[in-house]
C-alpha atoms as a PDB file:
ATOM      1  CA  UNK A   1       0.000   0.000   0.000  1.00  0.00           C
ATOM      2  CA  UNK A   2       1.203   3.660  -1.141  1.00  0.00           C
ATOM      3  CA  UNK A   3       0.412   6.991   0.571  1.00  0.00           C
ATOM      4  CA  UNK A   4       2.310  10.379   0.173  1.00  0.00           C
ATOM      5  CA  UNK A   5       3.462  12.041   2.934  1.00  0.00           C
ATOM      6  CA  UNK A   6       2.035  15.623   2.933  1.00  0.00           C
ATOM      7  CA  UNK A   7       3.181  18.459   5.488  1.00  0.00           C
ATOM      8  CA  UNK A   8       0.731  19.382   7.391  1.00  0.00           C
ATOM      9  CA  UNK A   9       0.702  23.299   7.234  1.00  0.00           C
ATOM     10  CA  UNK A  10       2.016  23.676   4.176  1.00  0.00           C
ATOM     11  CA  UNK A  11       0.776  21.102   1.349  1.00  0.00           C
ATOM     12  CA  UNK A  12       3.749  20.510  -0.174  1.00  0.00           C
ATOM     13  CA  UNK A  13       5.471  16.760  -0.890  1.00  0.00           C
ATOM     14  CA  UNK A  14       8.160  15.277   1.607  1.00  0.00           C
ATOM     15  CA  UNK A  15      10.725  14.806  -0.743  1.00  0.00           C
ATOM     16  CA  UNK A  16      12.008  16.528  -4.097  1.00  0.00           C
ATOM     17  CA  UNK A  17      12.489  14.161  -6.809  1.00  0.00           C
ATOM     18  CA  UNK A  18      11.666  10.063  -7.450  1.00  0.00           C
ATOM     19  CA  UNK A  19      12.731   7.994  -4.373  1.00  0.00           C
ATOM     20  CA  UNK A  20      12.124   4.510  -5.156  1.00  0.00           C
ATOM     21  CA  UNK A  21      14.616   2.477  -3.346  1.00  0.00           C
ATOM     22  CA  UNK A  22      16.650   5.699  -2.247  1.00  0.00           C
ATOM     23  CA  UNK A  23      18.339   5.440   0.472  1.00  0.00           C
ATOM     24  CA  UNK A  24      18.893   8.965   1.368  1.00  0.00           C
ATOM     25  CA  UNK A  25      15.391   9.688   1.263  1.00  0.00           C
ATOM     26  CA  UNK A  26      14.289   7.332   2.772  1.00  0.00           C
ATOM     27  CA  UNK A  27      16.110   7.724   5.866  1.00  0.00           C
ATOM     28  CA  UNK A  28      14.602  11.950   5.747  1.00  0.00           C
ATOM     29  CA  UNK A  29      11.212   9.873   6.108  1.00  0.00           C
ATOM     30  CA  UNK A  30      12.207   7.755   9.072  1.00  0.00           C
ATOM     31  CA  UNK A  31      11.198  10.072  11.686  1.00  0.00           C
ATOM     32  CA  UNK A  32       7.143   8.928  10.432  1.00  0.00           C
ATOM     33  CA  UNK A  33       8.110   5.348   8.980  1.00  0.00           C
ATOM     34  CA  UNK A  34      10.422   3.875  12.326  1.00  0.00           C
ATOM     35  CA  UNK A  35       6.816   4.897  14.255  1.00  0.00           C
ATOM     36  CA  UNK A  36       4.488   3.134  11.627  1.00  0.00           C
ATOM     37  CA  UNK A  37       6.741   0.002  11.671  1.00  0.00           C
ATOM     38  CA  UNK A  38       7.100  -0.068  15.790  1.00  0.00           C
ATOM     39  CA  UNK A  39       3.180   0.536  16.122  1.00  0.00           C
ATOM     40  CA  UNK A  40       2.229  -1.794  13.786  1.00  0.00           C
ATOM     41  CA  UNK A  41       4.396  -4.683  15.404  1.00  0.00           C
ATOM     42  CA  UNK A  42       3.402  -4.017  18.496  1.00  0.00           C
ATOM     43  CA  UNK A  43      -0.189  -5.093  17.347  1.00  0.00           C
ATOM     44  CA  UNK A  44       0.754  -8.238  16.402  1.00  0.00           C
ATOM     45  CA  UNK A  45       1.316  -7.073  12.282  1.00  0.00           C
ATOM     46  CA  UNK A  46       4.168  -9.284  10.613  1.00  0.00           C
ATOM     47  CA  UNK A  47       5.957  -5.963   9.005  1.00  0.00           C
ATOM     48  CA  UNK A  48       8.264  -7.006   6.509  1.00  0.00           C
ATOM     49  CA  UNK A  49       9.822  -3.511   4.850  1.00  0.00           C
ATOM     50  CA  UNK A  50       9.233  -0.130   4.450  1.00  0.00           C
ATOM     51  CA  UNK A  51      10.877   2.065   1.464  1.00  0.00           C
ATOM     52  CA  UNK A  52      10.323   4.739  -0.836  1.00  0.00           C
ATOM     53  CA  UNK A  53       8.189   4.338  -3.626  1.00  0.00           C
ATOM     54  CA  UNK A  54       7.972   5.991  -7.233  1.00  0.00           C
ATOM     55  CA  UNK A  55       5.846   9.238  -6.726  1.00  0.00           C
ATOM     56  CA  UNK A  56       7.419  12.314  -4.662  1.00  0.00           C
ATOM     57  CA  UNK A  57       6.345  11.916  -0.951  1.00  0.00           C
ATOM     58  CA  UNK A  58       5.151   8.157  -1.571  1.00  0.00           C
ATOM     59  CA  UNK A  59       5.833   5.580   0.724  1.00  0.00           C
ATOM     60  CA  UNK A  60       5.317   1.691   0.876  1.00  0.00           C
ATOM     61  CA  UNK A  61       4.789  -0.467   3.868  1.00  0.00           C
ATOM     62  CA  UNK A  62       4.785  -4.511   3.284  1.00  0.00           C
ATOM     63  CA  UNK A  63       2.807  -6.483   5.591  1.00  0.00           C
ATOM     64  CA  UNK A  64       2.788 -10.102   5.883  1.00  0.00           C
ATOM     65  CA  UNK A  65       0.195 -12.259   3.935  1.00  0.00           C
ATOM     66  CA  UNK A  66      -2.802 -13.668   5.882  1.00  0.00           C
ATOM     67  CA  UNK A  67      -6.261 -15.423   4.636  1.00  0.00           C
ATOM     68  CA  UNK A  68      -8.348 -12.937   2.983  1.00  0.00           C
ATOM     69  CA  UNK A  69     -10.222 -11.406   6.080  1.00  0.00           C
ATOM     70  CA  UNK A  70      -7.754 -11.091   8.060  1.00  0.00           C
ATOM     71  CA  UNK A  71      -6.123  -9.089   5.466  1.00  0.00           C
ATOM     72  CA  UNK A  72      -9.083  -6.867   5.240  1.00  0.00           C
ATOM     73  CA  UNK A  73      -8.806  -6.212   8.492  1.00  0.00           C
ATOM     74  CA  UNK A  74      -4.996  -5.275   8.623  1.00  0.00           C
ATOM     75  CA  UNK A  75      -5.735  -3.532   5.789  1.00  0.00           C
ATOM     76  CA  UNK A  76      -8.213  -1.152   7.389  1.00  0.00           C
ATOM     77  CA  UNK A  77      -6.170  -0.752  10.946  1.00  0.00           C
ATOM     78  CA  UNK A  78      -2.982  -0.496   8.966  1.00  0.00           C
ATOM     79  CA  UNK A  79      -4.509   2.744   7.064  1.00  0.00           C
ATOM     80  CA  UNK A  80      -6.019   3.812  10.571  1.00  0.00           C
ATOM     81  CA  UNK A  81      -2.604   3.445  12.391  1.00  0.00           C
ATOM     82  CA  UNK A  82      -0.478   6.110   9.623  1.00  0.00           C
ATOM     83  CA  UNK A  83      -3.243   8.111   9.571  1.00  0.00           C
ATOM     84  CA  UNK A  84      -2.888   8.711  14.048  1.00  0.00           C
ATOM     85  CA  UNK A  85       0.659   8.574  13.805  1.00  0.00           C
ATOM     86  CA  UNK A  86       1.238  11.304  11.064  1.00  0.00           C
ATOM     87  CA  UNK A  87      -1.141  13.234  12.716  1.00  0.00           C
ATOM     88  CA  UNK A  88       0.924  12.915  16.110  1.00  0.00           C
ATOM     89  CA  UNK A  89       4.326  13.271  14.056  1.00  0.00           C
ATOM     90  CA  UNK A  90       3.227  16.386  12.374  1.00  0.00           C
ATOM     91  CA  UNK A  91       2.574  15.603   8.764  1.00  0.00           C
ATOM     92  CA  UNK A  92      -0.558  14.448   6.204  1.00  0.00           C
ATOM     93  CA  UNK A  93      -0.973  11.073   5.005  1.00  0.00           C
ATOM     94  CA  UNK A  94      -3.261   9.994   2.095  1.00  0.00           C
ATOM     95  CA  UNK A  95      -4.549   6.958   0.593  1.00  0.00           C
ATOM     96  CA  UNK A  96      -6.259   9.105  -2.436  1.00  0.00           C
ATOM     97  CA  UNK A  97      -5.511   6.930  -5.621  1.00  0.00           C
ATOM     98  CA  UNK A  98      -3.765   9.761  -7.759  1.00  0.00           C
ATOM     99  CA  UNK A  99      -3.199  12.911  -5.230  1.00  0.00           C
ATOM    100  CA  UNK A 100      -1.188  14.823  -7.743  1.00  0.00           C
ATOM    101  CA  UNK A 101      -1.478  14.937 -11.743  1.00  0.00           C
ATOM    102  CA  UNK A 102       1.795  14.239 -13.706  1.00  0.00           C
ATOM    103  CA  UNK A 103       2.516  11.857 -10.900  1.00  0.00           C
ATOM    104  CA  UNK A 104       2.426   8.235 -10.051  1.00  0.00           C
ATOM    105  CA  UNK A 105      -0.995   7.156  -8.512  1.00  0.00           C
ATOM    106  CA  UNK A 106      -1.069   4.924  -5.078  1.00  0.00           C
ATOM    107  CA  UNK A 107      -2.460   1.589  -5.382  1.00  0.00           C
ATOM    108  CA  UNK A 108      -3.526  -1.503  -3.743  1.00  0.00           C
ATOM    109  CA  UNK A 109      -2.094  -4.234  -5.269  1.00  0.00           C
ATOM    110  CA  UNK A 110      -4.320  -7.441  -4.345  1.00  0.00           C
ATOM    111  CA  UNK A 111      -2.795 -10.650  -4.204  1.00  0.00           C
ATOM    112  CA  UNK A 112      -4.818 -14.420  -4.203  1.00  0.00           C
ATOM    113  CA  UNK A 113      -3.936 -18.096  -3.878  1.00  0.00           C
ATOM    114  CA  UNK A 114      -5.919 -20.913  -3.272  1.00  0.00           C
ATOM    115  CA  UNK A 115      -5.270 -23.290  -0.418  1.00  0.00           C
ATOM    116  CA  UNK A 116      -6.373 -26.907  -1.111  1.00  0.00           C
ATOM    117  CA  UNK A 117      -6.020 -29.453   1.498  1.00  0.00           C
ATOM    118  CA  UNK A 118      -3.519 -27.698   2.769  1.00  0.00           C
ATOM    119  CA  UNK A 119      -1.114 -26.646  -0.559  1.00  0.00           C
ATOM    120  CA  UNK A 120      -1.136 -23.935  -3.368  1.00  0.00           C
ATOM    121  CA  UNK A 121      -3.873 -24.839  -5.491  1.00  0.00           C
ATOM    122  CA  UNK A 122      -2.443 -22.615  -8.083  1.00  0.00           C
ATOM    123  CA  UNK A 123       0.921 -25.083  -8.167  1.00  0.00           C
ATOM    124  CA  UNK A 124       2.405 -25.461 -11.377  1.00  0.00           C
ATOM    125  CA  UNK A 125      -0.206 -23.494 -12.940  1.00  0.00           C
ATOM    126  CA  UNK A 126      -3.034 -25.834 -12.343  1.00  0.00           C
ATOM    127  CA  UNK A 127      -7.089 -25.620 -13.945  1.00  0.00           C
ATOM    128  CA  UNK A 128      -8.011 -24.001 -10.687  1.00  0.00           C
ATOM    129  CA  UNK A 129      -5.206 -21.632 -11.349  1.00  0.00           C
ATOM    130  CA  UNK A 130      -6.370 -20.581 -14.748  1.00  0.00           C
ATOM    131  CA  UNK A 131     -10.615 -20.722 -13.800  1.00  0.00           C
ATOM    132  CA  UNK A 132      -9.655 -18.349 -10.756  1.00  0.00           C
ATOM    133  CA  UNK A 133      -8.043 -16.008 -12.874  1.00  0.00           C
ATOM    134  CA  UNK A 134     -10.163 -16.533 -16.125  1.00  0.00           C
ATOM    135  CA  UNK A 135     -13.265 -15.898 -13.741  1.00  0.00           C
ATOM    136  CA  UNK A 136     -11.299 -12.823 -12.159  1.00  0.00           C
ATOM    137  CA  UNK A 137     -10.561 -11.180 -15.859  1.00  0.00           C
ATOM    138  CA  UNK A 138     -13.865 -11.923 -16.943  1.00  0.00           C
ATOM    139  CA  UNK A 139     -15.627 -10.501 -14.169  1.00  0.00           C
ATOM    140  CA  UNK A 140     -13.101  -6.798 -13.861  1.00  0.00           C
ATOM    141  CA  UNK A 141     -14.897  -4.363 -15.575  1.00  0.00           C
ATOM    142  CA  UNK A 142     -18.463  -5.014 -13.774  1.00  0.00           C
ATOM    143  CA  UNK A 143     -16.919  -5.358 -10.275  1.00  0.00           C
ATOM    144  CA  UNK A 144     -14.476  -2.112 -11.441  1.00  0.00           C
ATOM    145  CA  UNK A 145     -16.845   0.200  -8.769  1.00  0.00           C
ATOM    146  CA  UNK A 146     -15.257  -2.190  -5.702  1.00  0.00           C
ATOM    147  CA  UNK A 147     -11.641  -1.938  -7.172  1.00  0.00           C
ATOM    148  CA  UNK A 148     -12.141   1.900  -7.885  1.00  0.00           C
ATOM    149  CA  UNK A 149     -14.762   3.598  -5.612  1.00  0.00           C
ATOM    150  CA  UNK A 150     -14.131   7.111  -6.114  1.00  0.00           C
ATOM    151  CA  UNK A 151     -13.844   9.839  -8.431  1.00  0.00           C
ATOM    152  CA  UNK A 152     -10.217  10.626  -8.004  1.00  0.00           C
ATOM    153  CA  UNK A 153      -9.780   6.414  -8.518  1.00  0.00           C
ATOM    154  CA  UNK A 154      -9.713   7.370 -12.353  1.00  0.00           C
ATOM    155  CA  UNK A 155      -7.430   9.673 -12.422  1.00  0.00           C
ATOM    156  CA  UNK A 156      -5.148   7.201 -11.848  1.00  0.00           C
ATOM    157  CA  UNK A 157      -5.417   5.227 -14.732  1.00  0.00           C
ATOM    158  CA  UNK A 158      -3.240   6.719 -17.130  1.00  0.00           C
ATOM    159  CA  UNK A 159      -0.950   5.099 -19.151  1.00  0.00           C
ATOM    160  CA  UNK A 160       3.192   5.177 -18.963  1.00  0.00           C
ATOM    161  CA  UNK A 161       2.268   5.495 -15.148  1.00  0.00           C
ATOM    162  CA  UNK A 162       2.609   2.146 -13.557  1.00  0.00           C
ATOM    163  CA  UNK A 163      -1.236   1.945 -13.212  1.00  0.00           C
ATOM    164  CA  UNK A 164      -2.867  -0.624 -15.378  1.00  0.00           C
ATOM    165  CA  UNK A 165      -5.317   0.501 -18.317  1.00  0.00           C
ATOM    166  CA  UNK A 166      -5.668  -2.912 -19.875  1.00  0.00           C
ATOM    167  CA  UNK A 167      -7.311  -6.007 -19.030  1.00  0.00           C
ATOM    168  CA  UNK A 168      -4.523  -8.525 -19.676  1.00  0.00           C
ATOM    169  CA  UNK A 169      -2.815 -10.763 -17.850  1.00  0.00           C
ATOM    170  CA  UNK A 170       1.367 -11.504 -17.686  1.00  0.00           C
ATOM    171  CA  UNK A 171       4.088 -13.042 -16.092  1.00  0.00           C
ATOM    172  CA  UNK A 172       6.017 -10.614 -13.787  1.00  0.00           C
ATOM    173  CA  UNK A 173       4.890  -7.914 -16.088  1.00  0.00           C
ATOM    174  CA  UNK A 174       3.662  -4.721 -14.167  1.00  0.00           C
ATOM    175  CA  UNK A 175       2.215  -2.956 -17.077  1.00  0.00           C
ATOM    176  CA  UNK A 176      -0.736  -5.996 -17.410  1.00  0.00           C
ATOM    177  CA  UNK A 177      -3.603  -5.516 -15.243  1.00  0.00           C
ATOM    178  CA  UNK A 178      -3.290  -9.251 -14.013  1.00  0.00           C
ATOM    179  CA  UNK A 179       0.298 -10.084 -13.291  1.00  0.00           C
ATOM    180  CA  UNK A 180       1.721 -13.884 -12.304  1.00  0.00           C
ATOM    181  CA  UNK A 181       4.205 -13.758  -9.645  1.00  0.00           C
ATOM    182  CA  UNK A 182       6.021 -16.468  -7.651  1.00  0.00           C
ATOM    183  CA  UNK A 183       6.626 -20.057  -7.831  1.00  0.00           C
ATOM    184  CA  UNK A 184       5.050 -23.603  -6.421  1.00  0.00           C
ATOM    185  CA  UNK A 185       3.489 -22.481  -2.381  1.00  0.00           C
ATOM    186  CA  UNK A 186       4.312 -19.457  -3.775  1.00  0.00           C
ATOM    187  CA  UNK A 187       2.355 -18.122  -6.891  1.00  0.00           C
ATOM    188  CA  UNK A 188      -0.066 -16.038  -6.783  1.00  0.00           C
ATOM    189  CA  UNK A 189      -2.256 -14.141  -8.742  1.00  0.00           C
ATOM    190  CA  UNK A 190      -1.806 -10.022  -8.535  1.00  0.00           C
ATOM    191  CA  UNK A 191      -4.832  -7.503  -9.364  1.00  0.00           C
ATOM    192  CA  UNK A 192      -3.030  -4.432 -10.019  1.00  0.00           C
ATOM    193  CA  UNK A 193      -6.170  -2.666 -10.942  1.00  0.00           C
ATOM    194  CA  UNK A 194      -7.343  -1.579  -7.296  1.00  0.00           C
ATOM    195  CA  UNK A 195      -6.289   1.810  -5.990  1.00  0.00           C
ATOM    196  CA  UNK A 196      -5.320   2.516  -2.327  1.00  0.00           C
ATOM    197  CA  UNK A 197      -8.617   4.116  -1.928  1.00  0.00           C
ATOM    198  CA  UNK A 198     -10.456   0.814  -2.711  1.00  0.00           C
ATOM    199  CA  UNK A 199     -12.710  -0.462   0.297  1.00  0.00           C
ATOM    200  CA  UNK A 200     -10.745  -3.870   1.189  1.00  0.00           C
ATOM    201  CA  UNK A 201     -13.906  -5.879   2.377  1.00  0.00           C
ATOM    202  CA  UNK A 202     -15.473  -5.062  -0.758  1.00  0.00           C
ATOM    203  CA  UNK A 203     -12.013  -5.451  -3.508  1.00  0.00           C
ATOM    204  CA  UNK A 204     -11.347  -8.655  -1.990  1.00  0.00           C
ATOM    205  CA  UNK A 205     -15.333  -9.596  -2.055  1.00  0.00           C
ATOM    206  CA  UNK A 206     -15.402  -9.020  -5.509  1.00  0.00           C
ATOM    207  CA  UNK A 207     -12.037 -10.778  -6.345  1.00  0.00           C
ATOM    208  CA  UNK A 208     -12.972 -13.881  -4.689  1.00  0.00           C
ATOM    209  CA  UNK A 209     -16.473 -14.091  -5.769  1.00  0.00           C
ATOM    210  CA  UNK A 210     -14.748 -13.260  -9.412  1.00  0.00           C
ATOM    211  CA  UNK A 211     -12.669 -16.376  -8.860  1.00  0.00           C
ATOM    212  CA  UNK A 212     -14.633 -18.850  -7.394  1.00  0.00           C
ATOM    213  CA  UNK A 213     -17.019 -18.049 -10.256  1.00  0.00           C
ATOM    214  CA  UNK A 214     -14.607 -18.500 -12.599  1.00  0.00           C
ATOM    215  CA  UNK A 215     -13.681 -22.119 -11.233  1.00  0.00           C
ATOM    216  CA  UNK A 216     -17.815 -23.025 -10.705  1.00  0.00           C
ATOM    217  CA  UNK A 217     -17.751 -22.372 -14.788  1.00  0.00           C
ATOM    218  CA  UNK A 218     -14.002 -23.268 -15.924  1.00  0.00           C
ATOM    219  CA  UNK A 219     -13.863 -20.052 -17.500  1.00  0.00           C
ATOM    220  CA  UNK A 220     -10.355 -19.707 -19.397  1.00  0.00           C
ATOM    221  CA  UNK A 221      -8.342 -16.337 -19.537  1.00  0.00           C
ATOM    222  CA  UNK A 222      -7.004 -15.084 -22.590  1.00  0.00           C
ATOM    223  CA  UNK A 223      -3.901 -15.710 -23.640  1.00  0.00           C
ATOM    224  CA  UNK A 224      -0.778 -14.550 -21.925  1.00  0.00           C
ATOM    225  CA  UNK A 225       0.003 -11.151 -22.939  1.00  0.00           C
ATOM    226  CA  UNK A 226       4.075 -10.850 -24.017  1.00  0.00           C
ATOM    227  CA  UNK A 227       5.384  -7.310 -24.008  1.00  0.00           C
ATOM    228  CA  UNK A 228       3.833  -3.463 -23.081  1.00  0.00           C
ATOM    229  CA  UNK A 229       0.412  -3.519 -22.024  1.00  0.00           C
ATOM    230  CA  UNK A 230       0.273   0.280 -23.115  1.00  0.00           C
ATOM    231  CA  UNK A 231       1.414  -0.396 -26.616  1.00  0.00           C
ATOM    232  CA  UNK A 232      -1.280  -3.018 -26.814  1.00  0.00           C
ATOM    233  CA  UNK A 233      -4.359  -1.403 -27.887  1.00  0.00           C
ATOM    234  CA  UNK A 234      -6.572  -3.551 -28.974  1.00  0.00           C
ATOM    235  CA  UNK A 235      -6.355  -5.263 -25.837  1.00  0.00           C
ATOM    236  CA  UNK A 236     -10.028  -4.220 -23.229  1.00  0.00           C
ATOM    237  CA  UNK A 237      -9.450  -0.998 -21.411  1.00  0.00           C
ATOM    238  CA  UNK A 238     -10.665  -0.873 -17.684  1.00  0.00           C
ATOM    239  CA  UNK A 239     -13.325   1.548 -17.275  1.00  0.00           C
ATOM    240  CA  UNK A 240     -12.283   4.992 -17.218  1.00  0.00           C
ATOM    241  CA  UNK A 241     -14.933   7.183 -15.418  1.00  0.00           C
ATOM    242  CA  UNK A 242     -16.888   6.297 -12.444  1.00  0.00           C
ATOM    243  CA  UNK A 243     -20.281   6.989 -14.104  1.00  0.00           C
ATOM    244  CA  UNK A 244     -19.254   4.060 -16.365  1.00  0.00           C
ATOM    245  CA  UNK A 245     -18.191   1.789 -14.026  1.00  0.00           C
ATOM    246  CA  UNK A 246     -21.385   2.331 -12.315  1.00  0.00           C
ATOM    247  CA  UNK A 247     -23.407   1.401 -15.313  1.00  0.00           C
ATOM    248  CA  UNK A 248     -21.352  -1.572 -15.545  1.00  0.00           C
ATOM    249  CA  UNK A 249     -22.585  -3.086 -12.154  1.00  0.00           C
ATOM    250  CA  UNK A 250     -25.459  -1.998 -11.799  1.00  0.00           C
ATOM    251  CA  UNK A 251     -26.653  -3.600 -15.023  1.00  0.00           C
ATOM    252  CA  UNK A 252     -24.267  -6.431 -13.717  1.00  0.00           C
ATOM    253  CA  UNK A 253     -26.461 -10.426 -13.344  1.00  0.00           C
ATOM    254  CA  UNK A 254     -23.401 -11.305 -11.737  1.00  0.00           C
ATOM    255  CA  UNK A 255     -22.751  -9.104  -8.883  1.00  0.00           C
ATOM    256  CA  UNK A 256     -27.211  -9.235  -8.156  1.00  0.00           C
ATOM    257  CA  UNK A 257     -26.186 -13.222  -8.275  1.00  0.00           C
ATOM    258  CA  UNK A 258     -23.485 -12.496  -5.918  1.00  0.00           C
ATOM    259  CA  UNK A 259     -24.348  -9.923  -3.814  1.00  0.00           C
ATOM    260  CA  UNK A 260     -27.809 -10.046  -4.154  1.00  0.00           C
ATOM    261  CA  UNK A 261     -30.283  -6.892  -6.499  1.00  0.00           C
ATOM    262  CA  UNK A 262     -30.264  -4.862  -3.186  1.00  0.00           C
ATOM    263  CA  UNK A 263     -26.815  -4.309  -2.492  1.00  0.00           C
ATOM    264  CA  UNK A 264     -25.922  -3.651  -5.940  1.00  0.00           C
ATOM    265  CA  UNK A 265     -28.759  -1.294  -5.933  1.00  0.00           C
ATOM    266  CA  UNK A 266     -27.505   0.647  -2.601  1.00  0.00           C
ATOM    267  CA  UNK A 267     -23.897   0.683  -4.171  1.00  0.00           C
ATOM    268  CA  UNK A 268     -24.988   1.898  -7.310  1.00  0.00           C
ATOM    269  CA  UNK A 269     -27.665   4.327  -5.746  1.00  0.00           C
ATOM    270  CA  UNK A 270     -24.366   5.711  -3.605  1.00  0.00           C
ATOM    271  CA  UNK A 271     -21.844   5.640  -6.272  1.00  0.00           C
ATOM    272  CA  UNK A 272     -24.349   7.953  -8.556  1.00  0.00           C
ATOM    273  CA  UNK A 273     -24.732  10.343  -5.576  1.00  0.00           C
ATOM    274  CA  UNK A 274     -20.653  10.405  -5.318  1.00  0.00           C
ATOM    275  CA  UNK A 275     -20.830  11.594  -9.379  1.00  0.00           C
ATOM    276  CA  UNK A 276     -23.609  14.057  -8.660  1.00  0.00           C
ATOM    277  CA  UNK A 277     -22.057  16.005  -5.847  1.00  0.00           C
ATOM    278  CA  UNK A 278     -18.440  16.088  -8.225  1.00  0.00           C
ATOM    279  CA  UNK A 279     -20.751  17.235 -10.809  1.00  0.00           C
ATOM    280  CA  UNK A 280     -22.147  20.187  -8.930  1.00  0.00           C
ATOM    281  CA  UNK A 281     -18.902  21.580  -7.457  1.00  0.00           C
ATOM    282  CA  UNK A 282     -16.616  24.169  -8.696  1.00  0.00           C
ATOM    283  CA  UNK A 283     -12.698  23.113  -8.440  1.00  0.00           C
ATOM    284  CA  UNK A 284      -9.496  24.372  -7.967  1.00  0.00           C
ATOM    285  CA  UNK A 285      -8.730  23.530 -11.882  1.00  0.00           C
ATOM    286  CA  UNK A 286     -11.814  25.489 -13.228  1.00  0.00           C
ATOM    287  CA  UNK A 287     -10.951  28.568 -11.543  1.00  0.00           C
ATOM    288  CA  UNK A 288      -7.425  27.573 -12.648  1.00  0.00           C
ATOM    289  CA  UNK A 289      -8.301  27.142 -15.935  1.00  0.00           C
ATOM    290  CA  UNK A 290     -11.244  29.460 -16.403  1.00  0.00           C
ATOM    291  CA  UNK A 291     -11.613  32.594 -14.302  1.00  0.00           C
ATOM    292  CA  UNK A 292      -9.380  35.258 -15.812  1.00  0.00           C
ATOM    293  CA  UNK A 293      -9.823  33.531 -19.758  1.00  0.00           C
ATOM    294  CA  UNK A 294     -13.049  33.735 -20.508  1.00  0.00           C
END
């Protein structure tokens, strides 16, 4: 998970230029990072790293896996836990998907395997390996709302940016949308497609449900996708507004089947409401843009 570090009287970034894997600044941001890490152990968490990521002021913190939700739930104390400390440390934290255009967005990278009778159903690339993700391709743009729940979520699908804007699948490939990673107890399936503002209950819902779907119906993926994702483009797009996505479930017989007609109804009823109040507000960019020119 990515969030920019922000200071808190003046809203400018922590750090200067691109720090992924820097070492230097890194260690400016340790003051915030050293009190995420010790927190977060001391609740039991598993941390395994913390660096510098590729957007100015953007941080990663690795957590260990757990079963899905579990995960959830780290997911949502972990976000609670940076948001206290910066806020006792003296700085801003966000987990908005793209806080600033012209830089790399903040995701939530999800990553699934399948435990059966006790070992990596996905092993060697199995039928349940190819179903789950078949099912979770097939199923993307529909369940897009619970990946992306926001306005600001779109933004962050641009291409040359990290973020994927292609439904395709790879092997250690971070352009695709779907990316392969590991091997044997290992591999795993990665959904690049979520941002950091997704909803973790409901991303992981609709990535499981995707799956499982997917293995109830032996539906088969496309073939694996060799090469840049953003050159490819005749490959599916995701969907790039929120008002589409929303047409996309609500008009979705899979997510009623899942979820039943009225939560997809309450989603979609709040999701339109989200568009309608961005709709109706005057921003920073149209006074920008607009109040001397016209």
């Amino acid at each position: 998970m990515w969030s920019g570090i922000l200071s808190g009287r003046d809203p400018s970034r922590r750090s200067w230029y691109l720090e992924d894997y820097n070492l230097l600044q890194g260690t400016r941001q340790e003051f915030y990072t050293r009190e995420v890490r010790r927190h977060l152990k001391a609740t039991g968490f598993a941390v395994e790293s913390s660096k510098g990521e590729w957007g100015l002021g953007q941080h990663e913190v690795n957590v260990k896996y757990s079963e899905v939700l579990e995960m959830a739930d780290n997911h949502a104390l972990l976000k609670q836990c940076m948001k206290e400390i910066a806020e006792q440390t003296g700085v801003s934290v966000t987990f908005m998907a793209k806080p600033h255009h012209g830089q790399a967005g903040s995701s939530c990278h999800l990553h699934l395997s399948l435990r059966k009778d006790g070992k990596n159903a996905f092993d060697g690339e199995t039928n349940e390996f190819r179903w789950f993700l078949g099912g979770w391709m097939a199923h993307a743009a529909e369940m897009m709302v619970f990946y992306a729940p926001t306005i600001n979520s779109y933004k962050r699908f641009e291409d040359l940016s990290w973020a994927p804007t292609r439904i395709a699948w790879s092997r250690d490939n971070r352009t695709a949308g779907f990316r392969v990673v590991g091997h044997g107890e290992s591999l795993r399936i990665e959904c690049r497609i979520p941002g950091a503002d997704a909803n973790p209950y409901l991303a992981f819902a609709a990535a499981v449900a995707s799956g499982l779907d997917g293995i109830k119906n032996q539906i088969e993926p496309p073939p694996v996708f060799e090469g840049d994702v953003y050159a490819a483009r005749t490959l599916p797009r995701v969907p790039y507004t929120l008002e589409h996505a929303v047409d996309l479930f609500e008009t979705s017989a899979f997510a009623k089947a899942q979820f039943g007609p009225e939560v997809v109804e309450h989603y979609a009823h709040f999701y339109r409401s989200e568009q309608k109040a961005f709709e109706r507000t005057v921003t920073d960019w149209e006074r920008r843009r607009y109040f001397e020119r016209i």
